[in-house]
C-alpha atoms as a PDB file:
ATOM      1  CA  UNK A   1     122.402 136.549  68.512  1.00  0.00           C
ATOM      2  CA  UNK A   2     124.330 133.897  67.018  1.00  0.00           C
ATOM      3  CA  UNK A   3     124.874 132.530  70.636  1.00  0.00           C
ATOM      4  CA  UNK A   4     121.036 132.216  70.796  1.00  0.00           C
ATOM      5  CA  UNK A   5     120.745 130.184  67.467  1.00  0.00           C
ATOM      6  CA  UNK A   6     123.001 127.552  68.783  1.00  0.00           C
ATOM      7  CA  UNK A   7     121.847 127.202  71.742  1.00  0.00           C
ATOM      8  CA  UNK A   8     118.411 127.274  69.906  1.00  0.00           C
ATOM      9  CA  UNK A   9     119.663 124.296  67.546  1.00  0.00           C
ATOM     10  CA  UNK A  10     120.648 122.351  70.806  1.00  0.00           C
ATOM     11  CA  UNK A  11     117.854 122.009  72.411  1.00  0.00           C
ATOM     12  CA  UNK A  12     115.772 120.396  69.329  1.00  0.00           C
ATOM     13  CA  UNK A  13     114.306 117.352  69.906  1.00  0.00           C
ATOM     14  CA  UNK A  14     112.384 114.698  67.901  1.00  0.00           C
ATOM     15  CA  UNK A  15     108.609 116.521  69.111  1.00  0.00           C
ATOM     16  CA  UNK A  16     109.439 119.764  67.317  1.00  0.00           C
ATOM     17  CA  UNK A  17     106.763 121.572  65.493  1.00  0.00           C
ATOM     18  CA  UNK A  18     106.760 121.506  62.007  1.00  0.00           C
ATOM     19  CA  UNK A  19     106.258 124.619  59.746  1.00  0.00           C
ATOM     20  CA  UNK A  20     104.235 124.099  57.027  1.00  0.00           C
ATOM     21  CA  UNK A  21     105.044 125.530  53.702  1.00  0.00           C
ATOM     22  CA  UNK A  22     108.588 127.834  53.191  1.00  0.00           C
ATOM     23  CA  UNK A  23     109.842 130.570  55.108  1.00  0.00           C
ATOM     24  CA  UNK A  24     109.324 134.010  53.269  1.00  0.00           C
ATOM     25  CA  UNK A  25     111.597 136.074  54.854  1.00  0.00           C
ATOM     26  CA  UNK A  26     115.029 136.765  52.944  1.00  0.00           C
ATOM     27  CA  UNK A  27     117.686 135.161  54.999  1.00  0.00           C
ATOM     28  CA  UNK A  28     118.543 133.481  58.338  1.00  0.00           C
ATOM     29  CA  UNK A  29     119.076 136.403  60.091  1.00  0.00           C
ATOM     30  CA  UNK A  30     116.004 138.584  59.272  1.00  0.00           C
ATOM     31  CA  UNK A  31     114.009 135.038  59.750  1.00  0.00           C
ATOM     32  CA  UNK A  32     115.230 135.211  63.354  1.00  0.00           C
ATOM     33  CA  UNK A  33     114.810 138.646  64.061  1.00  0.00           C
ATOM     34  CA  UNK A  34     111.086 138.239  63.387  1.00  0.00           C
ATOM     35  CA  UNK A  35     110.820 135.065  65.377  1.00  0.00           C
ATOM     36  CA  UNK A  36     112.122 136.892  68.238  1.00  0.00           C
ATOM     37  CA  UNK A  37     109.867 139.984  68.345  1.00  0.00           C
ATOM     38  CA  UNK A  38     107.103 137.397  68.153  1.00  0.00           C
ATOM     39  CA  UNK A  39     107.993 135.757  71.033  1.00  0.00           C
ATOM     40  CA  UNK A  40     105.698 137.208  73.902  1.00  0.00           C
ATOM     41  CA  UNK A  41     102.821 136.966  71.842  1.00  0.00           C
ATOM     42  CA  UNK A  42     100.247 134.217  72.886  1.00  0.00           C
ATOM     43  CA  UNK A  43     100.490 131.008  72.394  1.00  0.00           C
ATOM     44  CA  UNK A  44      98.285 127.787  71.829  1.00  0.00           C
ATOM     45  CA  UNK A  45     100.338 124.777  71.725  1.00  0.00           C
ATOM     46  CA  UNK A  46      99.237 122.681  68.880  1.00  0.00           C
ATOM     47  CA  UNK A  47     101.042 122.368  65.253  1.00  0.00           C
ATOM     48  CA  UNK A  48      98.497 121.982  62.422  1.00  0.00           C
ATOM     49  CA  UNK A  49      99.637 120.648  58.485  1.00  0.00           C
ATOM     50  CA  UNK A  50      97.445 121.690  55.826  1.00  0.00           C
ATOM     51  CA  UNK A  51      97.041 118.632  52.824  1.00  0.00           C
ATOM     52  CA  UNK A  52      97.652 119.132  49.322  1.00  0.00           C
ATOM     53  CA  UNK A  53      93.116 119.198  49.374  1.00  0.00           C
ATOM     54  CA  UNK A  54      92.957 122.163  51.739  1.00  0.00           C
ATOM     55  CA  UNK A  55      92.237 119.931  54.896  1.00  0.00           C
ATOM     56  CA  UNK A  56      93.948 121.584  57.702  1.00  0.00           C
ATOM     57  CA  UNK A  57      94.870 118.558  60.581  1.00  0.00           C
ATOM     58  CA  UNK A  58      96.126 119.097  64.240  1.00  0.00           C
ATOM     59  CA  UNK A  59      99.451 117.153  64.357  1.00  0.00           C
ATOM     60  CA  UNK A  60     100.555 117.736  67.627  1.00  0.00           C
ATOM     61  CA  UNK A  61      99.378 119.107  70.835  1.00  0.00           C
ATOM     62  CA  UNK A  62     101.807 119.829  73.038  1.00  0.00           C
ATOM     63  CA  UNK A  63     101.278 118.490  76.986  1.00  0.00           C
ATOM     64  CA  UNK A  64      99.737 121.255  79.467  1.00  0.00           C
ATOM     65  CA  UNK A  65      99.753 123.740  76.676  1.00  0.00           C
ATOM     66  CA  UNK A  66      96.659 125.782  76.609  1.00  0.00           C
ATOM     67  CA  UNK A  67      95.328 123.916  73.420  1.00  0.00           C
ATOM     68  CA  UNK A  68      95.666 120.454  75.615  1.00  0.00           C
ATOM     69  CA  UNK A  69      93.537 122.179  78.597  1.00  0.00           C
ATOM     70  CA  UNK A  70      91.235 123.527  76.040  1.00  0.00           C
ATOM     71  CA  UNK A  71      90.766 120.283  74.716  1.00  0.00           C
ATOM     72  CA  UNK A  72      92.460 119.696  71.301  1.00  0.00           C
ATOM     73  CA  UNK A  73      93.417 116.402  70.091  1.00  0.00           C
ATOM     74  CA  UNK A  74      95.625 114.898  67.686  1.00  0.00           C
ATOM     75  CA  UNK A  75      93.455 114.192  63.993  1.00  0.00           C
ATOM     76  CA  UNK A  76      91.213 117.577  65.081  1.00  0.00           C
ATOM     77  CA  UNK A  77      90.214 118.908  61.771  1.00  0.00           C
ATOM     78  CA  UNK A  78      90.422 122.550  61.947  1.00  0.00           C
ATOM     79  CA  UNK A  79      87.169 124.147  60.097  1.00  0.00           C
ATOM     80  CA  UNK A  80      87.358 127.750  61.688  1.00  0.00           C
ATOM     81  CA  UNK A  81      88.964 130.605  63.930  1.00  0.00           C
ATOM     82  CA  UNK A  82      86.832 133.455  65.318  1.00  0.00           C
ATOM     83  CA  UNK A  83      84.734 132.525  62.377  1.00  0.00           C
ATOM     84  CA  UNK A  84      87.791 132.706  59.833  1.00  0.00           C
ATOM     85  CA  UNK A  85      87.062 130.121  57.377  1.00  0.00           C
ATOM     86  CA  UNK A  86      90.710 127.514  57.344  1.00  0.00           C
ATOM     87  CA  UNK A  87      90.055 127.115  53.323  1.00  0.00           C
ATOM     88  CA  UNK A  88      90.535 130.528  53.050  1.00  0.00           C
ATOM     89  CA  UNK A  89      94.422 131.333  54.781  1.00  0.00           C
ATOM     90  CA  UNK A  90      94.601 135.046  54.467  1.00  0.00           C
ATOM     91  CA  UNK A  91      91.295 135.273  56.204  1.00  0.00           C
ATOM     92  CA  UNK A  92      92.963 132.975  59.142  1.00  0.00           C
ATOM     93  CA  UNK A  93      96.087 135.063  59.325  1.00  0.00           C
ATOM     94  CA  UNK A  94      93.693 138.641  58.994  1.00  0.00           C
ATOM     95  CA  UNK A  95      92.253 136.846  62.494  1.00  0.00           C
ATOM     96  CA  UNK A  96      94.712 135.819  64.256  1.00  0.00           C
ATOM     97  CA  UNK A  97      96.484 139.230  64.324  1.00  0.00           C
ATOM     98  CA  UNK A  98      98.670 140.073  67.206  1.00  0.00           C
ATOM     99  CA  UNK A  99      97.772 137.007  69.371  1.00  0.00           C
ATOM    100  CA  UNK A 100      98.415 138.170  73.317  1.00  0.00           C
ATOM    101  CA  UNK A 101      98.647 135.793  76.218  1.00  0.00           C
ATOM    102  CA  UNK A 102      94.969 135.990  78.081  1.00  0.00           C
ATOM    103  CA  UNK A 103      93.123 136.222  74.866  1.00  0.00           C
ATOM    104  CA  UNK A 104      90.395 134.078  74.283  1.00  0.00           C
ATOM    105  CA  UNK A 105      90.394 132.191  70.800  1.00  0.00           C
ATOM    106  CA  UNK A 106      87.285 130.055  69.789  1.00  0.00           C
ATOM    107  CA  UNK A 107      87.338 127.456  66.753  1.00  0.00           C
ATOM    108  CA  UNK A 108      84.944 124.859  65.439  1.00  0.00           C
ATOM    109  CA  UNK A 109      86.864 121.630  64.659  1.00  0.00           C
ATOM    110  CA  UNK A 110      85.529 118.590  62.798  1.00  0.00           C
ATOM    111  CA  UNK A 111      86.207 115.754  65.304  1.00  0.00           C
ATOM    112  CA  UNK A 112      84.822 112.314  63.247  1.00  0.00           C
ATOM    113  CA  UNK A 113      81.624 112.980  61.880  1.00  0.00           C
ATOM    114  CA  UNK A 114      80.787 115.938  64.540  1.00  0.00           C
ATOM    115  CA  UNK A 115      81.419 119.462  64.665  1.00  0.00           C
ATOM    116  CA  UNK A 116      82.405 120.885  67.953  1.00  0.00           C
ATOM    117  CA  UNK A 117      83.460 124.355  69.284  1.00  0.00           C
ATOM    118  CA  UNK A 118      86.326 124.781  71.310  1.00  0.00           C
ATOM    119  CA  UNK A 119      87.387 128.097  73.172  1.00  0.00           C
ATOM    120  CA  UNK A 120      90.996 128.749  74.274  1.00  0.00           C
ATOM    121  CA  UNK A 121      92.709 131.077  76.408  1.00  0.00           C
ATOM    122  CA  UNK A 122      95.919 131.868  74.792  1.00  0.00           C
ATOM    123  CA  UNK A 123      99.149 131.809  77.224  1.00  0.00           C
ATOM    124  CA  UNK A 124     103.395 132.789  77.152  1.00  0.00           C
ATOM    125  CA  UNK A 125     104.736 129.788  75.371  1.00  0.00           C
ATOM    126  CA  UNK A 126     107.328 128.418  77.662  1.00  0.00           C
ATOM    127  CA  UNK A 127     111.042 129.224  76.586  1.00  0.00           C
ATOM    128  CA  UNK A 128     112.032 125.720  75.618  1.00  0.00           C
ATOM    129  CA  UNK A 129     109.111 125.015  73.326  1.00  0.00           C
ATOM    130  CA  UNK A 130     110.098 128.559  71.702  1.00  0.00           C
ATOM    131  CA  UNK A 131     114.093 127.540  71.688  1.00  0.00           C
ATOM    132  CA  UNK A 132     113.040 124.040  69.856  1.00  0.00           C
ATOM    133  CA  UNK A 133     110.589 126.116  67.361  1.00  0.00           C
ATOM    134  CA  UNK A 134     112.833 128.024  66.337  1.00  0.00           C
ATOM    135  CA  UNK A 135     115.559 125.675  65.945  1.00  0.00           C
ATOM    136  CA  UNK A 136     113.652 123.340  64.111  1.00  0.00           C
ATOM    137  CA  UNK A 137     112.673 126.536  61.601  1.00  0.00           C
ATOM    138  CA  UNK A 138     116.216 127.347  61.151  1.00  0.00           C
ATOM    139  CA  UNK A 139     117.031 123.641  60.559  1.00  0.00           C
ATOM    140  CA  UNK A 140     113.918 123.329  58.035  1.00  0.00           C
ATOM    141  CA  UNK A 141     114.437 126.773  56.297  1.00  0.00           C
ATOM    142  CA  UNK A 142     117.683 128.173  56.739  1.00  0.00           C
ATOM    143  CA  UNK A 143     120.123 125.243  56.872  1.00  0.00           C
ATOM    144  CA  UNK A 144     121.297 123.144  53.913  1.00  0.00           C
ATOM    145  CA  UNK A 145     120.431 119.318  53.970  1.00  0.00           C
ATOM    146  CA  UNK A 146     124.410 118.606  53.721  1.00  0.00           C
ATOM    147  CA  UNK A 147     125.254 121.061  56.842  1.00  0.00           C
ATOM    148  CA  UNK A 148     122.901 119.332  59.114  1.00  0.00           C
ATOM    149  CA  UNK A 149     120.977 116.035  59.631  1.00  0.00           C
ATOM    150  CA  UNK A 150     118.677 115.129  63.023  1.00  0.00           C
ATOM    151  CA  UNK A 151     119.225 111.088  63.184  1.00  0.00           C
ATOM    152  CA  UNK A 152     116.884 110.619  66.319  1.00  0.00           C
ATOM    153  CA  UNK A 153     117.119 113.430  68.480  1.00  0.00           C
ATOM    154  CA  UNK A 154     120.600 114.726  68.132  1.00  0.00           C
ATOM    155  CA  UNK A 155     121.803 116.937  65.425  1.00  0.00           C
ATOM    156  CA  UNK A 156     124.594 115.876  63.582  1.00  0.00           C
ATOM    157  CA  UNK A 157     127.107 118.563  61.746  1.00  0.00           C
ATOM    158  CA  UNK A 158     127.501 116.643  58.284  1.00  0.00           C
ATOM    159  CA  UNK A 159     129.137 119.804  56.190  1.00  0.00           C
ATOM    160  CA  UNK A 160     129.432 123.394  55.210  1.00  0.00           C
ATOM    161  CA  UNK A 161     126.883 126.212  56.118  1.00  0.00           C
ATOM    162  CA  UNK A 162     125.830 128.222  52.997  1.00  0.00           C
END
């Protein structure tokens, strides 16, 4: 396992999704664990942020992801999922569940002044995008600031692990 975090924490590079908010699990390991047995579940392919107001904005989409066939773009403002309400999270993660490649997700996103619906057929999210996820969580949540830096695209060892 700790072969697979390194390896996870080479491949980073400067697209990497960012998590929004802290990790809740209680250390590293566990953290990984559940990352891992999440794996196979479906996948979209776009990393949202949600602002200090409740706005929650698409950040990235990643190329020939199933959110970039289905039409997402970059500055999408995400209003709801299978009717899940974004200003209300627990409602979001009640309908998300157990996401599985094939299913079909629908939101309504606020694209300038228009509202528009946008279905998506979830897919397997392709081992490199999953190795960079989850060494880009590790980095963000589970790594001190004086252990490791990411000047550009490289990581650079700059201290102690905790």
């Amino acid at each position: 396992m700790q072969k697979f975090v390194l390896m996870a924490l080479a491949l980073i590079t400067a697209s990497a999704p960012a998590w929004a908010g802290r990790c809740t699990e209680p250390d590293a390991q566990t953290c990984l664990d559940h990352l891992v047995a999440k794996h196979h579940q479906g996948w979209l392919g776009f990393e949202y942020e949600r602002s200090d107001d409740g706005v929650v904005q698409i950040h990235e989409v990643t190329p020939y992801s199933p959110a970039a066939h289905a039409g997402f773009r970059v500055g999408d403002v995400l209003l709801s999922m299978n009717g899940a309400d974004f200003g209300d999270p627990s409602a979001v993660k009640k309908a998300r569940g157990d996401w599985l490649p094939g299913q079909l997700v629908t939101y309504t996103v606020r694209r300038g002044a228009a509202a528009k619906r946008l279905a998506v057929r979830l897919g397997r999210m392709p081992e490199k995008d999953f190795a960079r996820m989850v060494g880009r969580h590790m980095l963000e949540n589970h790594v001190s600031p004086a252990y490791a830096a990411i000047p550009g695209e490289g990581i650079e060892v700059i201290g102690e692990a905790r």
